[in-house]
C-alpha atoms as a PDB file:
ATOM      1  CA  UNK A   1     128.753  97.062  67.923  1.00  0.00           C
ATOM      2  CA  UNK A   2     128.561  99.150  71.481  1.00  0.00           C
ATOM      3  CA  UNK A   3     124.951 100.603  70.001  1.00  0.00           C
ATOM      4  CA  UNK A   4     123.847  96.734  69.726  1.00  0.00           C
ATOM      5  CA  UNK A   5     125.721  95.747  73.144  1.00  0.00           C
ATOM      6  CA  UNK A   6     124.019  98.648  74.669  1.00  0.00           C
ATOM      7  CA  UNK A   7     120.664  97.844  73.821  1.00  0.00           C
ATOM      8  CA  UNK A   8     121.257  94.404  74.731  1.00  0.00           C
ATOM      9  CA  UNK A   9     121.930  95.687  78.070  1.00  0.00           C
ATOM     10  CA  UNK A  10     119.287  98.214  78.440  1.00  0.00           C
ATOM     11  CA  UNK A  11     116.657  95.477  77.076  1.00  0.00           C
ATOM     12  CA  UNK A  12     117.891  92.783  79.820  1.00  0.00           C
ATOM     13  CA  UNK A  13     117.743  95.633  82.199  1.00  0.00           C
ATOM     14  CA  UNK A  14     114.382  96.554  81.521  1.00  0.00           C
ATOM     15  CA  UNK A  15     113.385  93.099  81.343  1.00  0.00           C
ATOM     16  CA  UNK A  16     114.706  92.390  85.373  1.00  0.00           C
ATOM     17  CA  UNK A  17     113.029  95.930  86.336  1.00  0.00           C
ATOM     18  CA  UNK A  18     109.744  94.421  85.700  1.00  0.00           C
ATOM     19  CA  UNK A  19     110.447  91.199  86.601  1.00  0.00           C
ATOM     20  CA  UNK A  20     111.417  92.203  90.165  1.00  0.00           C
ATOM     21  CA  UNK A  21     108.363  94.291  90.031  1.00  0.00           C
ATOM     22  CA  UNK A  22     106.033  91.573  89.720  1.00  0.00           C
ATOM     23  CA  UNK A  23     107.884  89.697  92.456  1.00  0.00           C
ATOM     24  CA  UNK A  24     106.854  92.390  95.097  1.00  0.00           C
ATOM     25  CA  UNK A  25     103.651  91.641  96.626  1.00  0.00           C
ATOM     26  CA  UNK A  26     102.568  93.467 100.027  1.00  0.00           C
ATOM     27  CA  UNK A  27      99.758  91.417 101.227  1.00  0.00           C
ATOM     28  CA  UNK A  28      98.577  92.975 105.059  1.00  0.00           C
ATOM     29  CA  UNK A  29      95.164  91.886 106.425  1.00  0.00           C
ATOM     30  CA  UNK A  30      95.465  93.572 110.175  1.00  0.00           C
ATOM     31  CA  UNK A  31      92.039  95.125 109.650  1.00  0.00           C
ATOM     32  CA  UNK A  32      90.129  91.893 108.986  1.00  0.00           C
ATOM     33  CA  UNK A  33      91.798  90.195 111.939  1.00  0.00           C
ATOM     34  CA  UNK A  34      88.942  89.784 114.778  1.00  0.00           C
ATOM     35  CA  UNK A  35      90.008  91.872 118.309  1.00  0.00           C
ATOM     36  CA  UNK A  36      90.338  88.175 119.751  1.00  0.00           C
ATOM     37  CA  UNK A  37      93.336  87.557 117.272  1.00  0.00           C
ATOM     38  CA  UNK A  38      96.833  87.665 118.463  1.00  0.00           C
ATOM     39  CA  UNK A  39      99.101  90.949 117.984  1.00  0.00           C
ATOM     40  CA  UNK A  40     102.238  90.477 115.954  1.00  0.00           C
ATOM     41  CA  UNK A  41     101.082  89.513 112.928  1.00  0.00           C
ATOM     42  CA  UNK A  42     100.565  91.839 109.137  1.00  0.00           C
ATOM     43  CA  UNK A  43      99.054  88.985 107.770  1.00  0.00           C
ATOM     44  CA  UNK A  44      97.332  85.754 108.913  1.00  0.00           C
ATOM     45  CA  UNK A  45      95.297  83.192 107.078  1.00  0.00           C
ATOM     46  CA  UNK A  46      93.934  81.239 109.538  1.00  0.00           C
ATOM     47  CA  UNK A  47      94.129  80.794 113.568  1.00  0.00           C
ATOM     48  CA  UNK A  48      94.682  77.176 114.631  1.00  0.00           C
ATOM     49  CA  UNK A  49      92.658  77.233 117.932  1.00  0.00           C
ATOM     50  CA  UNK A  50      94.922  73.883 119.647  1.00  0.00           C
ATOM     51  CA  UNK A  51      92.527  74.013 123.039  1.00  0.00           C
ATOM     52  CA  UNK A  52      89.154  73.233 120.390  1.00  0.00           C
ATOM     53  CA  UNK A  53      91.123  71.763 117.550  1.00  0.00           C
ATOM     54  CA  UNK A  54      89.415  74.284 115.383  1.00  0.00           C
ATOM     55  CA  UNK A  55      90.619  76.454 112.659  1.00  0.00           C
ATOM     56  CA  UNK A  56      89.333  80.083 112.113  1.00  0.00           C
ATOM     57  CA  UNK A  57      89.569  81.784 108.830  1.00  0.00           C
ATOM     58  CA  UNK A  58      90.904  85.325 108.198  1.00  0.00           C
ATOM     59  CA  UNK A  59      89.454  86.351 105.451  1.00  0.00           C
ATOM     60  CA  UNK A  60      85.785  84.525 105.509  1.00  0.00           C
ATOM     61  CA  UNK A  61      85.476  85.087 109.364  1.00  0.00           C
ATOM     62  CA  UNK A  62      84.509  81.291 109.786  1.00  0.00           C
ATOM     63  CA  UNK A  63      85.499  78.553 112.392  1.00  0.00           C
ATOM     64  CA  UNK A  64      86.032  75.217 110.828  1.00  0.00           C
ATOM     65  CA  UNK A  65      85.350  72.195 112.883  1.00  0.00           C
ATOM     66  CA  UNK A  66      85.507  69.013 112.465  1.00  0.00           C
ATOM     67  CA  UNK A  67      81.941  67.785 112.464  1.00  0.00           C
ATOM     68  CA  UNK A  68      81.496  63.797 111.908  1.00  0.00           C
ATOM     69  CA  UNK A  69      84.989  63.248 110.045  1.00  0.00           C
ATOM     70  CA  UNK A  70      84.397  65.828 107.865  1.00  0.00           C
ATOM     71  CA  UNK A  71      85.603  69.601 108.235  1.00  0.00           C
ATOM     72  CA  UNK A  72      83.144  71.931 107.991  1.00  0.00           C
ATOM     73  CA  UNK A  73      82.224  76.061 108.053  1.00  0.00           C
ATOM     74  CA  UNK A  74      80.430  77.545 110.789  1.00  0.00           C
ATOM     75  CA  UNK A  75      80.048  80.948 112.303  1.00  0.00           C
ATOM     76  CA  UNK A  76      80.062  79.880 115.808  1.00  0.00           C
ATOM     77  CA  UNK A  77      82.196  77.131 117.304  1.00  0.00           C
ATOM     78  CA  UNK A  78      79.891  74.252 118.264  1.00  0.00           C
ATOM     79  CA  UNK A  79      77.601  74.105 121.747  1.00  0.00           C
ATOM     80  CA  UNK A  80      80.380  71.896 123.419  1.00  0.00           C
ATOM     81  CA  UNK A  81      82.701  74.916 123.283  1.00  0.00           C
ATOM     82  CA  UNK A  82      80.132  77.424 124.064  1.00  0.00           C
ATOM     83  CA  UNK A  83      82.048  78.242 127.351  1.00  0.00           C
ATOM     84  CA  UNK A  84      85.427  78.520 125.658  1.00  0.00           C
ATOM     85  CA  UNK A  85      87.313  82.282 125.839  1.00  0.00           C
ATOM     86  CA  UNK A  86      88.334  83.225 122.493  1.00  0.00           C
ATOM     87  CA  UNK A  87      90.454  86.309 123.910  1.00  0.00           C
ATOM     88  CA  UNK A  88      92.614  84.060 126.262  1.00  0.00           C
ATOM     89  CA  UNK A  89      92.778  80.819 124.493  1.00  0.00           C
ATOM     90  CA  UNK A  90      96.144  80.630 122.411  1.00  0.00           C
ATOM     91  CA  UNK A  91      96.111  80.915 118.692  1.00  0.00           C
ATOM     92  CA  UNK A  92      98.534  79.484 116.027  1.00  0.00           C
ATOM     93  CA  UNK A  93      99.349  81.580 113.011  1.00  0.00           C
ATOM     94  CA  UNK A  94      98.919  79.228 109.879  1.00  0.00           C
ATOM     95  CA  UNK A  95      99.688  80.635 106.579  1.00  0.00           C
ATOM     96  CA  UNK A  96      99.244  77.884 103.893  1.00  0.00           C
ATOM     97  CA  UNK A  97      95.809  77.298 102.436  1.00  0.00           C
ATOM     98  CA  UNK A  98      93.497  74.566 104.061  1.00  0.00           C
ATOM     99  CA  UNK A  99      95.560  73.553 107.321  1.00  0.00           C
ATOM    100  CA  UNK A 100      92.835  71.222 108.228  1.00  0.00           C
ATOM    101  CA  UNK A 101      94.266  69.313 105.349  1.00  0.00           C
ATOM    102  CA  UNK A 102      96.942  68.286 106.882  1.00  0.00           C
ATOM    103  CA  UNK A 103      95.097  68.412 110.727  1.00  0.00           C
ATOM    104  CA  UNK A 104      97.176  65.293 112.134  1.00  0.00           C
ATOM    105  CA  UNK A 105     100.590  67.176 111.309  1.00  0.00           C
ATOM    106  CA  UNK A 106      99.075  70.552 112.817  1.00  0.00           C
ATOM    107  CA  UNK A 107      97.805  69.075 115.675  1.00  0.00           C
ATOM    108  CA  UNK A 108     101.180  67.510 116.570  1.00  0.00           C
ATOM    109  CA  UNK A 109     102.854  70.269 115.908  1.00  0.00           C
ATOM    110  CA  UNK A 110     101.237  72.899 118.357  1.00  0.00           C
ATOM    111  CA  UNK A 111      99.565  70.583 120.684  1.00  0.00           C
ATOM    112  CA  UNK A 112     102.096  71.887 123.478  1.00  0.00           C
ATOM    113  CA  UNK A 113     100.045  75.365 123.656  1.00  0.00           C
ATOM    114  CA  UNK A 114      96.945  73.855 124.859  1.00  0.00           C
ATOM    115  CA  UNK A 115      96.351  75.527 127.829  1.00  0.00           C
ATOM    116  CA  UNK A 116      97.872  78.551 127.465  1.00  0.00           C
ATOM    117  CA  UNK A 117      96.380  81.641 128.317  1.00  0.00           C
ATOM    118  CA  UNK A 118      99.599  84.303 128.261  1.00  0.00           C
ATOM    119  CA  UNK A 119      99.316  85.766 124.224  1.00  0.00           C
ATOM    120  CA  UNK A 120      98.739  89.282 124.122  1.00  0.00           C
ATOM    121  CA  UNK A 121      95.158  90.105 121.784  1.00  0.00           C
ATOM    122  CA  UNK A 122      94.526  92.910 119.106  1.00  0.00           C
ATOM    123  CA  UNK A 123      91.642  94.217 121.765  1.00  0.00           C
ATOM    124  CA  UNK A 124      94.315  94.866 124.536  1.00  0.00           C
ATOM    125  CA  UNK A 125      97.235  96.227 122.265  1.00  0.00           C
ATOM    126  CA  UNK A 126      97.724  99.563 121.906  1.00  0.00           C
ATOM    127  CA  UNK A 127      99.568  99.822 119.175  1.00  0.00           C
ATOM    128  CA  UNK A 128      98.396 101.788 116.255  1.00  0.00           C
ATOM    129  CA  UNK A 129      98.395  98.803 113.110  1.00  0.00           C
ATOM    130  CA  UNK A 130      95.750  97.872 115.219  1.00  0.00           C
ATOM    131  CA  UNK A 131      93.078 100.917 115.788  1.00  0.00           C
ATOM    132  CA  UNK A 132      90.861  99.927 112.952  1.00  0.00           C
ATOM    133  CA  UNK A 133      90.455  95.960 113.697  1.00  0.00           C
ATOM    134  CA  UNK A 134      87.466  94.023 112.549  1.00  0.00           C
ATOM    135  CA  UNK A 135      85.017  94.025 115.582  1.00  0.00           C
ATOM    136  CA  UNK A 136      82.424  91.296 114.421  1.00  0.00           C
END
């Protein structure tokens, strides 16, 4: 009976080892965040860009724009924003896939940092997560 009880044990035990295993999941992206990106951040899906309404992507290094109703990828944000200054233009943090989704919620949401130009960048930090940065 203990032999049985024990290998109960040791089974269930063995069973929440790998379980809590799987559950682990580092996920750090520092190195494809652009120098204009701000510091603080291991990981970031996309920058909400609330002076442009614009969205940039981490991981395919893409603005998306709205372009006639419809949200769109470009490399470059459009002419009308030609003049706009990546490195002191204040950047949201979103991590959930496809923000633009759900653009009237974001919008409202982080509308109040348009016009703010006091967020530290990756390309003025010094501190060492960030020595190897994507450059573009």
């Amino acid at each position: 009976m203990k032999k049985l009880v024990f290998a109960a044990l040791l089974l269930v035990g063995c069973l929440s080892v790998k379980f809590a295993g799987a559950q682990i999941r580092l996920n750090v992206n520092i190195g494809s965040q652009p120098e204009w990106g701000p510091v603080g951040y291991e990981h970031a899906e996309y920058y909400y860009l609330p002076d442009v309404d614009a969205y940039y992507s981490i991981h395919s290094h893409k603005f998306i724009v709205n372009y006639r109703g419809s949200w769109v990828s470009v490399n470059n944000l459009p002419h009308e924003y030609a003049n706009y200054d990546l490195y002191h233009g204040y950047k949201v943090v979103i991590n959930q896939p496809d923000p633009w989704l759900h653009a009237d919620q974001v919008r409202a949401k982080y509308s109040q940092f348009r016009g703010h130009r006091d967020q530290q960048v990756i390309r003025d930090s010094h501190d060492e997560h960030y020595r190897h940065h994507w450059r573009g």
